[in-house]
Protein backbone atom coordinates (compact mmCIF):
# COMPACT_ATOMS: atom_id res chain seq x y z
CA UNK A 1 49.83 -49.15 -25.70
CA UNK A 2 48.72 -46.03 -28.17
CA UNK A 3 45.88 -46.46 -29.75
CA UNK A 4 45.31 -46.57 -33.32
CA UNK A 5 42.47 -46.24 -35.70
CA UNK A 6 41.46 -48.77 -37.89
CA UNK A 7 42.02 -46.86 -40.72
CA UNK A 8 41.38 -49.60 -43.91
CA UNK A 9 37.73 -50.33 -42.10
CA UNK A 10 37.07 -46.35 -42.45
CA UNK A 11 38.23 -45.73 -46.09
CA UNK A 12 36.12 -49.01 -46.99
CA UNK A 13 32.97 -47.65 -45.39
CA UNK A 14 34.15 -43.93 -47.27
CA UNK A 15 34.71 -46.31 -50.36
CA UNK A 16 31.08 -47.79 -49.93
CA UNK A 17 29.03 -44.28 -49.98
CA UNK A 18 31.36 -42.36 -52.25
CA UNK A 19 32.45 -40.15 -49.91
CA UNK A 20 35.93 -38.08 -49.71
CA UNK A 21 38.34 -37.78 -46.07
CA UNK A 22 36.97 -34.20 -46.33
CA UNK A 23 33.56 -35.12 -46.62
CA UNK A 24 33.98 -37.16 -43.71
CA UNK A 25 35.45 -33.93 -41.57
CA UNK A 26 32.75 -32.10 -42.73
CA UNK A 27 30.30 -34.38 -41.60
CA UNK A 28 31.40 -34.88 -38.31
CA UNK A 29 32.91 -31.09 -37.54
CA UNK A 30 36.30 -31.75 -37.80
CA UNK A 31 38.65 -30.41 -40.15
CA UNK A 32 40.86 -32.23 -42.87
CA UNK A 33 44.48 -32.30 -41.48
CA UNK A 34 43.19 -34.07 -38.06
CA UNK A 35 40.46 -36.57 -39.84
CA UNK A 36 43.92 -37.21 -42.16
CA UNK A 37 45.87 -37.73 -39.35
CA UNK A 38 43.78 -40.10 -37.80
CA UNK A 39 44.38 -42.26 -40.26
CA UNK A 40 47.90 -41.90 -40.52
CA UNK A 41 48.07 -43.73 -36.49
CA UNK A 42 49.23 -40.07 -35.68
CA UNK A 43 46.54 -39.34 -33.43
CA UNK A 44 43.60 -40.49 -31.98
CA UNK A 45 39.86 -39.37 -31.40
CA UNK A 46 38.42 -37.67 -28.47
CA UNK A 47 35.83 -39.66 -27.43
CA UNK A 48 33.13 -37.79 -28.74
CA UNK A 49 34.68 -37.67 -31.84
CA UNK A 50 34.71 -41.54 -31.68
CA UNK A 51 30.86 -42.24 -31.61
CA UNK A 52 30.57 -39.45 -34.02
CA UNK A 53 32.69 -41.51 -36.62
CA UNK A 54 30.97 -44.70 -35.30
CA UNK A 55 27.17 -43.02 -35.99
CA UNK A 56 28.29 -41.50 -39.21
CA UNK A 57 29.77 -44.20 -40.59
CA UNK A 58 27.39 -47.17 -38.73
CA UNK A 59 30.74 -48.50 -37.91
CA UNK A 60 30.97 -50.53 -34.47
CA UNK A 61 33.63 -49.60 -32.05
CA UNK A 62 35.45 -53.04 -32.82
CA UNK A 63 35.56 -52.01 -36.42
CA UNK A 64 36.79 -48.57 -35.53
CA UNK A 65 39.62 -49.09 -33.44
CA UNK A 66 42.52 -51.73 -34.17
CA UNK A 67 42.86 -54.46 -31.50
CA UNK A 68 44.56 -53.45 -28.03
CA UNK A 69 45.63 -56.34 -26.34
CA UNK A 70 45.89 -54.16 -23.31
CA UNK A 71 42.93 -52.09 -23.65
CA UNK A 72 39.67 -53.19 -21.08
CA UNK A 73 37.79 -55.84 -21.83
CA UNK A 74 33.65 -55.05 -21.50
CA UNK A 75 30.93 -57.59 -20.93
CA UNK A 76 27.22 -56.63 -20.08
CA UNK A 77 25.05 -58.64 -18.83
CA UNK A 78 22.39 -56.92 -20.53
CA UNK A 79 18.40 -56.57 -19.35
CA UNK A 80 16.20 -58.78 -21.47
CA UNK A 81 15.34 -57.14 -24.92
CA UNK A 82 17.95 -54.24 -24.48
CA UNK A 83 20.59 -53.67 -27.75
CA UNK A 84 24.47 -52.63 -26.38
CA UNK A 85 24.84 -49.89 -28.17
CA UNK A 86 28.59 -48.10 -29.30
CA UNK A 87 27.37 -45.32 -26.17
CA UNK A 88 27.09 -47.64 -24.12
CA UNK A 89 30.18 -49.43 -24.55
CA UNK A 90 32.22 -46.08 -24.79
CA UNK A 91 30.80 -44.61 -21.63
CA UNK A 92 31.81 -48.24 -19.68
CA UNK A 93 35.07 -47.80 -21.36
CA UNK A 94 35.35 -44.93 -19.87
CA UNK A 95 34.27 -45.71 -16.36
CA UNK A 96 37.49 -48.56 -17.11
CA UNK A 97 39.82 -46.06 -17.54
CA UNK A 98 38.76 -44.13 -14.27
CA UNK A 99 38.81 -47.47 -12.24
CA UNK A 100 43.14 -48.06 -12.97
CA UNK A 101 44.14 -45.59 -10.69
CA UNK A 102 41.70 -47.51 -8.11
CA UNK A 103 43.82 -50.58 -8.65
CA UNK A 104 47.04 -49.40 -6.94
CA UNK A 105 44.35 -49.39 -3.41
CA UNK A 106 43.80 -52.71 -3.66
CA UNK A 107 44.82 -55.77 -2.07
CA UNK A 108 48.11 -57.52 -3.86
CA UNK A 109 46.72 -59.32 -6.40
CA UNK A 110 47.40 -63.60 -6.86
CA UNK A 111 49.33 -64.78 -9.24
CA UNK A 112 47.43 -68.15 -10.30
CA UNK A 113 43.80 -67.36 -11.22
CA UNK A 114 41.44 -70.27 -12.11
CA UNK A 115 41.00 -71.02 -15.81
CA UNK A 116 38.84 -73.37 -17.89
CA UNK A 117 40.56 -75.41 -20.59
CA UNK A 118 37.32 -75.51 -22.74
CA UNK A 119 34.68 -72.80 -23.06
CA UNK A 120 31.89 -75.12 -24.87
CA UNK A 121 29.15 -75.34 -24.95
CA UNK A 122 28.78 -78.67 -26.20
CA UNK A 123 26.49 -80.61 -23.26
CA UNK A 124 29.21 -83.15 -22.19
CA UNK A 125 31.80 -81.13 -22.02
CA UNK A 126 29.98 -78.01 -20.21
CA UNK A 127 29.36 -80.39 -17.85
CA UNK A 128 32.75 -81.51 -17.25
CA UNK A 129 33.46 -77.88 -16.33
CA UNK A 130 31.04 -77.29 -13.94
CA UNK A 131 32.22 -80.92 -12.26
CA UNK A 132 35.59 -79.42 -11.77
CA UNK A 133 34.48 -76.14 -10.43
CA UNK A 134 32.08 -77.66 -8.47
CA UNK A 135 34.64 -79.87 -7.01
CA UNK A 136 37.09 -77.03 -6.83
CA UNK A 137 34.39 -75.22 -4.02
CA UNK A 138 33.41 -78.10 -2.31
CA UNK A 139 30.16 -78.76 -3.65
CA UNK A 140 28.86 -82.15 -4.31
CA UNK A 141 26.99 -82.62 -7.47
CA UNK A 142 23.57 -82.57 -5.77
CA UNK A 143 24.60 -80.09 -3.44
CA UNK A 144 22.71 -76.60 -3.15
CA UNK A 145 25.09 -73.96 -4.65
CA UNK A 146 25.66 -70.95 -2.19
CA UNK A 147 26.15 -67.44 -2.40
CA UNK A 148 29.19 -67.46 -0.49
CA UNK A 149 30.90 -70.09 -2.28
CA UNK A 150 30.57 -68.14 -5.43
CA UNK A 151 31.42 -64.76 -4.02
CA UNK A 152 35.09 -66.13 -2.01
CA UNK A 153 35.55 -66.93 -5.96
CA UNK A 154 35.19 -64.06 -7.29
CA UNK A 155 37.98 -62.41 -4.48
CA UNK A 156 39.72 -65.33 -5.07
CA UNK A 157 40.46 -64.73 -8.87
CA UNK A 158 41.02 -61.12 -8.13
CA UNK A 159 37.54 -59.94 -9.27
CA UNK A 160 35.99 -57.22 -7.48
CA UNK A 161 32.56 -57.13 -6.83
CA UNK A 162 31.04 -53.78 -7.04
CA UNK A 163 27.40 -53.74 -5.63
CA UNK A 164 25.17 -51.31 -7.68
CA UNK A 165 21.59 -49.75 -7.28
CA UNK A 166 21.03 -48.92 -11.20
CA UNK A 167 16.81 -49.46 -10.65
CA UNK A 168 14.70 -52.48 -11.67
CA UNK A 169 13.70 -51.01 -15.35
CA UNK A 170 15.64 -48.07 -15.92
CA UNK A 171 19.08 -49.10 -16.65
CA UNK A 172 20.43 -50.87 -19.79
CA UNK A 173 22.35 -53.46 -17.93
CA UNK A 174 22.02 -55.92 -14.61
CA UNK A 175 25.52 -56.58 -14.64
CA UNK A 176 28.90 -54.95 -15.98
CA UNK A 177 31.90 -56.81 -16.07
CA UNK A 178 34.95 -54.71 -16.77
CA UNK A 179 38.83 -56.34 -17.46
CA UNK A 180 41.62 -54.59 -16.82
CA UNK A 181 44.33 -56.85 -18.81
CA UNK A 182 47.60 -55.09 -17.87
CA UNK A 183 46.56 -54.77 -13.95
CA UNK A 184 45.11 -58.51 -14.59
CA UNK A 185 41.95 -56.99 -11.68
CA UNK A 186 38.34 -57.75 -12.53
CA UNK A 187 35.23 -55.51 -11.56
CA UNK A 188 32.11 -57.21 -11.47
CA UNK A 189 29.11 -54.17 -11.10
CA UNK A 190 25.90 -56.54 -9.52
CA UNK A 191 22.88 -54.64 -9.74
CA UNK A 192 20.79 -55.04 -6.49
CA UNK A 193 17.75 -53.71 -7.99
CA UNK A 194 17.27 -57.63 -9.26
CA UNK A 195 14.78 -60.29 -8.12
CA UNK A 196 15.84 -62.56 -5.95
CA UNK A 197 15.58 -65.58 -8.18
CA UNK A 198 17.71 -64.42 -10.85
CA UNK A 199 20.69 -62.84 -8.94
CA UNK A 200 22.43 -66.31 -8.32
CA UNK A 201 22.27 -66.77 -12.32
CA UNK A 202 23.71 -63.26 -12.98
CA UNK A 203 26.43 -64.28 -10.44
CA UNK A 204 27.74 -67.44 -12.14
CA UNK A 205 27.28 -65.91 -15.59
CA UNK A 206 29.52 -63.42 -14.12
CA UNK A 207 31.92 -65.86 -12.83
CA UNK A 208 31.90 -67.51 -16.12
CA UNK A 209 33.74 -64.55 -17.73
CA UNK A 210 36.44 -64.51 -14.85
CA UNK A 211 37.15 -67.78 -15.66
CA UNK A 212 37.13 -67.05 -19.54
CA UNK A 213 38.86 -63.42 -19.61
CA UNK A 214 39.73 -63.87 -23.37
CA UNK A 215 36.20 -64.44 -24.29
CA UNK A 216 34.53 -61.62 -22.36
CA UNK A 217 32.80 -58.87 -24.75
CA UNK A 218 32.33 -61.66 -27.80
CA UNK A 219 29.06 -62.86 -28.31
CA UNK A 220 30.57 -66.97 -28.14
CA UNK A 221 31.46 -65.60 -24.48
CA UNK A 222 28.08 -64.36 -23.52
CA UNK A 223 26.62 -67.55 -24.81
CA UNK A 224 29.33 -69.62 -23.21
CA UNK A 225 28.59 -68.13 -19.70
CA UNK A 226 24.81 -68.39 -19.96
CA UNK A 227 25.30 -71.95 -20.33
CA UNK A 228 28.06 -72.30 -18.20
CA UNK A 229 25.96 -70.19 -15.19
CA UNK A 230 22.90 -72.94 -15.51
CA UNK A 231 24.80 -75.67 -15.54
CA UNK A 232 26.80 -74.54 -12.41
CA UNK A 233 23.24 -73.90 -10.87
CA UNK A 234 21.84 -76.87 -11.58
CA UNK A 235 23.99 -79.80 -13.00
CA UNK A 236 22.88 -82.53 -14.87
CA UNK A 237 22.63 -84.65 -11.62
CA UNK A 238 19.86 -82.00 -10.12
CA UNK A 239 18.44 -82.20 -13.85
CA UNK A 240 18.40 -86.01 -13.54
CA UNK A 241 16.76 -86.37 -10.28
CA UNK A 242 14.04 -84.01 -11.29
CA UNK A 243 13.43 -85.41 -15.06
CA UNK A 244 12.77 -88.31 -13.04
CA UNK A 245 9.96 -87.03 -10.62
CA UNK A 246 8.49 -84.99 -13.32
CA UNK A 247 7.91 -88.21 -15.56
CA UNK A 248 5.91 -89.43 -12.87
CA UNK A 249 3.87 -86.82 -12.26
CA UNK A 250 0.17 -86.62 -13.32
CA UNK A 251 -0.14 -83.54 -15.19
CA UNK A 252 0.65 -80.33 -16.16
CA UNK A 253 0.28 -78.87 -12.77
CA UNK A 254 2.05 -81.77 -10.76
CA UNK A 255 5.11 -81.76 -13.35
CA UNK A 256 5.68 -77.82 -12.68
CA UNK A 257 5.31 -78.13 -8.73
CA UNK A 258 8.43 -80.25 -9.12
CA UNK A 259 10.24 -77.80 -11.04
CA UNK A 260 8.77 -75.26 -8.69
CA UNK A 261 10.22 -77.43 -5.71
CA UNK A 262 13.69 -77.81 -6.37
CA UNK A 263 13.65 -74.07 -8.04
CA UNK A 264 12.58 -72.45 -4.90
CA UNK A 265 15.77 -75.31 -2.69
CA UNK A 266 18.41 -74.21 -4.87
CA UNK A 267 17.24 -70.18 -5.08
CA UNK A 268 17.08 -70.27 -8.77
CA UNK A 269 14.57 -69.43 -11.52
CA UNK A 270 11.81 -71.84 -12.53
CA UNK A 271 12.93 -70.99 -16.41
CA UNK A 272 17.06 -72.04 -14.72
CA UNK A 273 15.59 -75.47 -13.76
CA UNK A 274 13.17 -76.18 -16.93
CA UNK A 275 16.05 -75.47 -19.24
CA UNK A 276 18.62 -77.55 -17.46
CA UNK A 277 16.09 -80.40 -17.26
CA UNK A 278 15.27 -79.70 -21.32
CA UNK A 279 18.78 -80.07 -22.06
CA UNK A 280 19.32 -83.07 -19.86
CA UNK A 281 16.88 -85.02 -21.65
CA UNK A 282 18.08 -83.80 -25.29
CA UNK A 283 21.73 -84.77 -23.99
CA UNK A 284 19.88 -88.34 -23.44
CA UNK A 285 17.51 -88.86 -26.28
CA UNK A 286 14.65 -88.74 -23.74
CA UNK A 287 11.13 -87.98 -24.28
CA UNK A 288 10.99 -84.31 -23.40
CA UNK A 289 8.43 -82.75 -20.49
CA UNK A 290 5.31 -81.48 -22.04
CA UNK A 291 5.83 -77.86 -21.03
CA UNK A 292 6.89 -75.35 -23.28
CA UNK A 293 9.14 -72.52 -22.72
CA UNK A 294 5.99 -69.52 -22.93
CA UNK A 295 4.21 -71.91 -19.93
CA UNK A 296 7.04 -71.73 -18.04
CA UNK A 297 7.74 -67.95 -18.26
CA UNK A 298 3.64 -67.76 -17.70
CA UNK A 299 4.11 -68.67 -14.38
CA UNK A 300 7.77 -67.23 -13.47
CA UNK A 301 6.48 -63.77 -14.43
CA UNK A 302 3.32 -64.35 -11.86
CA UNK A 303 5.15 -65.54 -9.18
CA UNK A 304 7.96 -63.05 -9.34
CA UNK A 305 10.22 -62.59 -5.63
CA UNK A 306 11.18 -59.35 -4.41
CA UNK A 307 14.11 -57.65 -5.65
CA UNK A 308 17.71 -58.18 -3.92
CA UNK A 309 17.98 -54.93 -2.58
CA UNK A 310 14.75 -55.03 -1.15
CA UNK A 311 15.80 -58.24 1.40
CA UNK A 312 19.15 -56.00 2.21
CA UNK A 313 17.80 -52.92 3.20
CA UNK A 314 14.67 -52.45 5.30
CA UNK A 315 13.75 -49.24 4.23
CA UNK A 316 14.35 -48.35 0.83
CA UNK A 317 16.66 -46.52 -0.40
CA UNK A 318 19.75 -47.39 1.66
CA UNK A 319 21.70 -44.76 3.06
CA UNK A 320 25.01 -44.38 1.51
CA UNK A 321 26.88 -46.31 4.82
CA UNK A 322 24.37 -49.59 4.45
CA UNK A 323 25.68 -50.00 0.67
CA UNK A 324 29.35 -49.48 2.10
CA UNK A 325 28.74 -52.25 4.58
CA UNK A 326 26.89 -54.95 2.50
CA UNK A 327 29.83 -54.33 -0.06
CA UNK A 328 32.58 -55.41 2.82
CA UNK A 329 30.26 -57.78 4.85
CA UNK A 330 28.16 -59.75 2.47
CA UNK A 331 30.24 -59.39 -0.92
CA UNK A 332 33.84 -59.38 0.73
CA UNK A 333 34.95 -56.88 -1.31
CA UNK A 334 37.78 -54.56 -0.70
CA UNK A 335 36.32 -51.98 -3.42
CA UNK A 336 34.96 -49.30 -0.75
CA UNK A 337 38.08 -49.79 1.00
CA UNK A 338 40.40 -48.75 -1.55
CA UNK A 339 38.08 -45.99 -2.81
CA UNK A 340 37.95 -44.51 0.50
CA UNK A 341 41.99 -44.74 1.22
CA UNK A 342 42.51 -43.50 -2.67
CA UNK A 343 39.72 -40.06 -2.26
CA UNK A 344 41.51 -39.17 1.13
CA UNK A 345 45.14 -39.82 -0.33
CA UNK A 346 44.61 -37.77 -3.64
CA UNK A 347 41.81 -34.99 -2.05
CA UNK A 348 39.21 -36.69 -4.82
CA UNK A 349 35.76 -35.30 -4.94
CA UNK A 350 32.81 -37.05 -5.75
CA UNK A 351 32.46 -36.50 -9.15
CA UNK A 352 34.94 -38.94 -9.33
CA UNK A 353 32.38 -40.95 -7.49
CA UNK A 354 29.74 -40.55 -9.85
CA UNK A 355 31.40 -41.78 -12.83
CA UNK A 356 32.64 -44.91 -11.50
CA UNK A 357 29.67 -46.13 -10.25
CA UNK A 358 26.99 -44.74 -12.96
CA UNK A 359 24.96 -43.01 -10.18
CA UNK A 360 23.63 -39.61 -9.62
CA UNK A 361 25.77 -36.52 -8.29
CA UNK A 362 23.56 -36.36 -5.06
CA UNK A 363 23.98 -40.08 -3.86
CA UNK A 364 27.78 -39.71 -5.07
CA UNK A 365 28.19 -37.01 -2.69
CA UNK A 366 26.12 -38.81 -0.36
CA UNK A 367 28.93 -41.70 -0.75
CA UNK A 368 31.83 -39.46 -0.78
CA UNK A 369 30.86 -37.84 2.47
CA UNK A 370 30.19 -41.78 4.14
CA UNK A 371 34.00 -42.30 3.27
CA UNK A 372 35.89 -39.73 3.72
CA UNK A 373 34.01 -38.28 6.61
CA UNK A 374 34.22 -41.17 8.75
CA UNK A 375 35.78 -45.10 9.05
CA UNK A 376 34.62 -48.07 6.05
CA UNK A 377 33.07 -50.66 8.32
């Protein structure tokens, strides 16, 4: 579908500082006619041209552009304290449009996926949702929630999941999830570069937005799947169990070895389990634990696990052939496959590489050279 400008939201925010069209093309080097016909539908902006009009104007990207029902759908899953900004969004848009000539490589795609019929938040009815999906795995309601389970899910609803080392501090986001509507394929990017106790919760948050495609990229969807990944985690039948210890406990010490306990069973955080056992006993009217949220990140940040990628690959870094194999082995993805059979099919090089997966031109050619120079095991 063409893309159009949204050209009323422009000529208000012209309106608003008294501006002319040709002050506009003056302001961001362009010249009359083509500013004119970009808000005639006739055209549409070069990229860069975009995020000028976006900067000049403070207008967002959502404001810019009229809806596309067909145009990718972007979700971070954003580091704590970082601000998605309009570059950010407009270089993952970009990496979308490089990834749908990838899709043709993969495996035929299914044609029921698994949907939620409510996205709220509400404490009753979250936990309705996890039930099903719960019961849709396997899992009793008590049960310790595996990594497998939730990554056969992800294939299983056509996601693919795209196993990324983007650093521990450097990069904006953790997690990238990236819709392709008319090819109806999912990529998940997981950043490795995580500790170990929060990668289950950036999993399920991430599953959350396969199962809600039409609210990935709002803000009620982010919310939604933060909720949705601690309840998965830890249900209100874990919360119940451990409400009940932690009343009996003698202290403040006592009541966070419990948490600590069933944290460390179910490979969560200590901040997944306190807030699932807060909510519980709000859900109730019970007498809440006498913790607060600052104690409990007091002692998650001292007693902080190793990163993911650390566990996978004794040394650090990986060569380029260990992230290929994790990617098929552990994550069950086809991704590397159908990279590999689409760079040797079309004679792509690896700056093609290098875009996709947000990484530097020497591991890209690194990768390219560990696919097409020899078999994806």
């Amino acid at each position: 579908m063409h893309k159009v400008i949204h050209s009323e939201s422009i000529k208000a925010a012209l309106a608003s500082r008294g501006w002319s069209q040709e002050q506009l093309a003056a302001a961001i080097g362009e010249s009359p006619q083509v500013v004119s016909h970009w808000l005639q539908g006739k055209h549409f902006p070069r990229p860069e041209k975009l995020l000028k009009l976006a900067t000049t104007l403070a207008l967002g990207f959502d404001q810019l552009v009229l809806p596309d029902a067909n145009q990718p759908i972007i979700a971070f899953r954003k580091k704590a304290g970082a601000n998605t900004t309009d570059k950010h969004l407009a270089k993952a848009r970009a990496m979308a449009e490089l990834l749908k000539p990838l899709v043709d490589y993969l495996p035929e795609r299914r044609a029921l996926h698994t949907s939620l019929s409510s996205a709220s938040t509400h404490y009753v009815q979250l936990q309705n949702a996890v039930a099903q999906v719960r019961v849709k795995l396997g899992v009793g309601a008590q049960a310790v929630l595996g990594y497998e389970l939730l990554i056969r899910e992800f294939k299983d609803n056509d996601a693919v999941l795209v196993p990324v080392l983007w650093g521990e501090k450097q990069n904006h986001k953790n997690a990238l999830h990236i819709l392709l509507p008319d090819q109806r394929v999912t990529f998940v990017y997981l950043n490795l570069d995580t500790h170990l106790e929060d990668f289950k919760f950036w999993m399920a948050h991430e599953l959350a937005h396969v199962y809600t495609p039409e609210l990935a990229g709002s803000n009620e969807g982010e919310d939604f799947a933060d909720a949705f990944a601690g309840a998965l985690l830890f249900p209100q039948a874990c919360a119940e169990v451990v409400y009940a210890q932690a009343t009996q406990a003698r202290g403040k010490q006592a009541v966070l070895n419990t948490l600590l306990t069933h944290a460390g069973t179910h490979a969560i955080s200590l901040y997944t389990v306190f807030r699932q056992v807060k909510n519980f006993a709000h859900a109730k009217g019970l007498e809440p634990l006498q913790l607060s949220d600052a104690e409990i990140h007091a002692v998650r940040n001292s007693q902080r696990h190793g990163l993911v990628s650390e566990a996978l690959f004794k040394p650090m870094p990986p060569h380029a052939e260990g992230l290929i194999a994790i990617t098929a082995n552990l994550f069950f993805s086809d991704f590397f496959v159908a990279l590999k059979t689409m760079l040797v099919e079309r004679g792509t090089g690896p700056g093609y590489v290098q875009q996709i997966l947000d990484m530097g031109l020497q591991d890209a050619t690194a990768l390219h050279h560990a696919l097409v120079g020899g078999p994806v095991h």
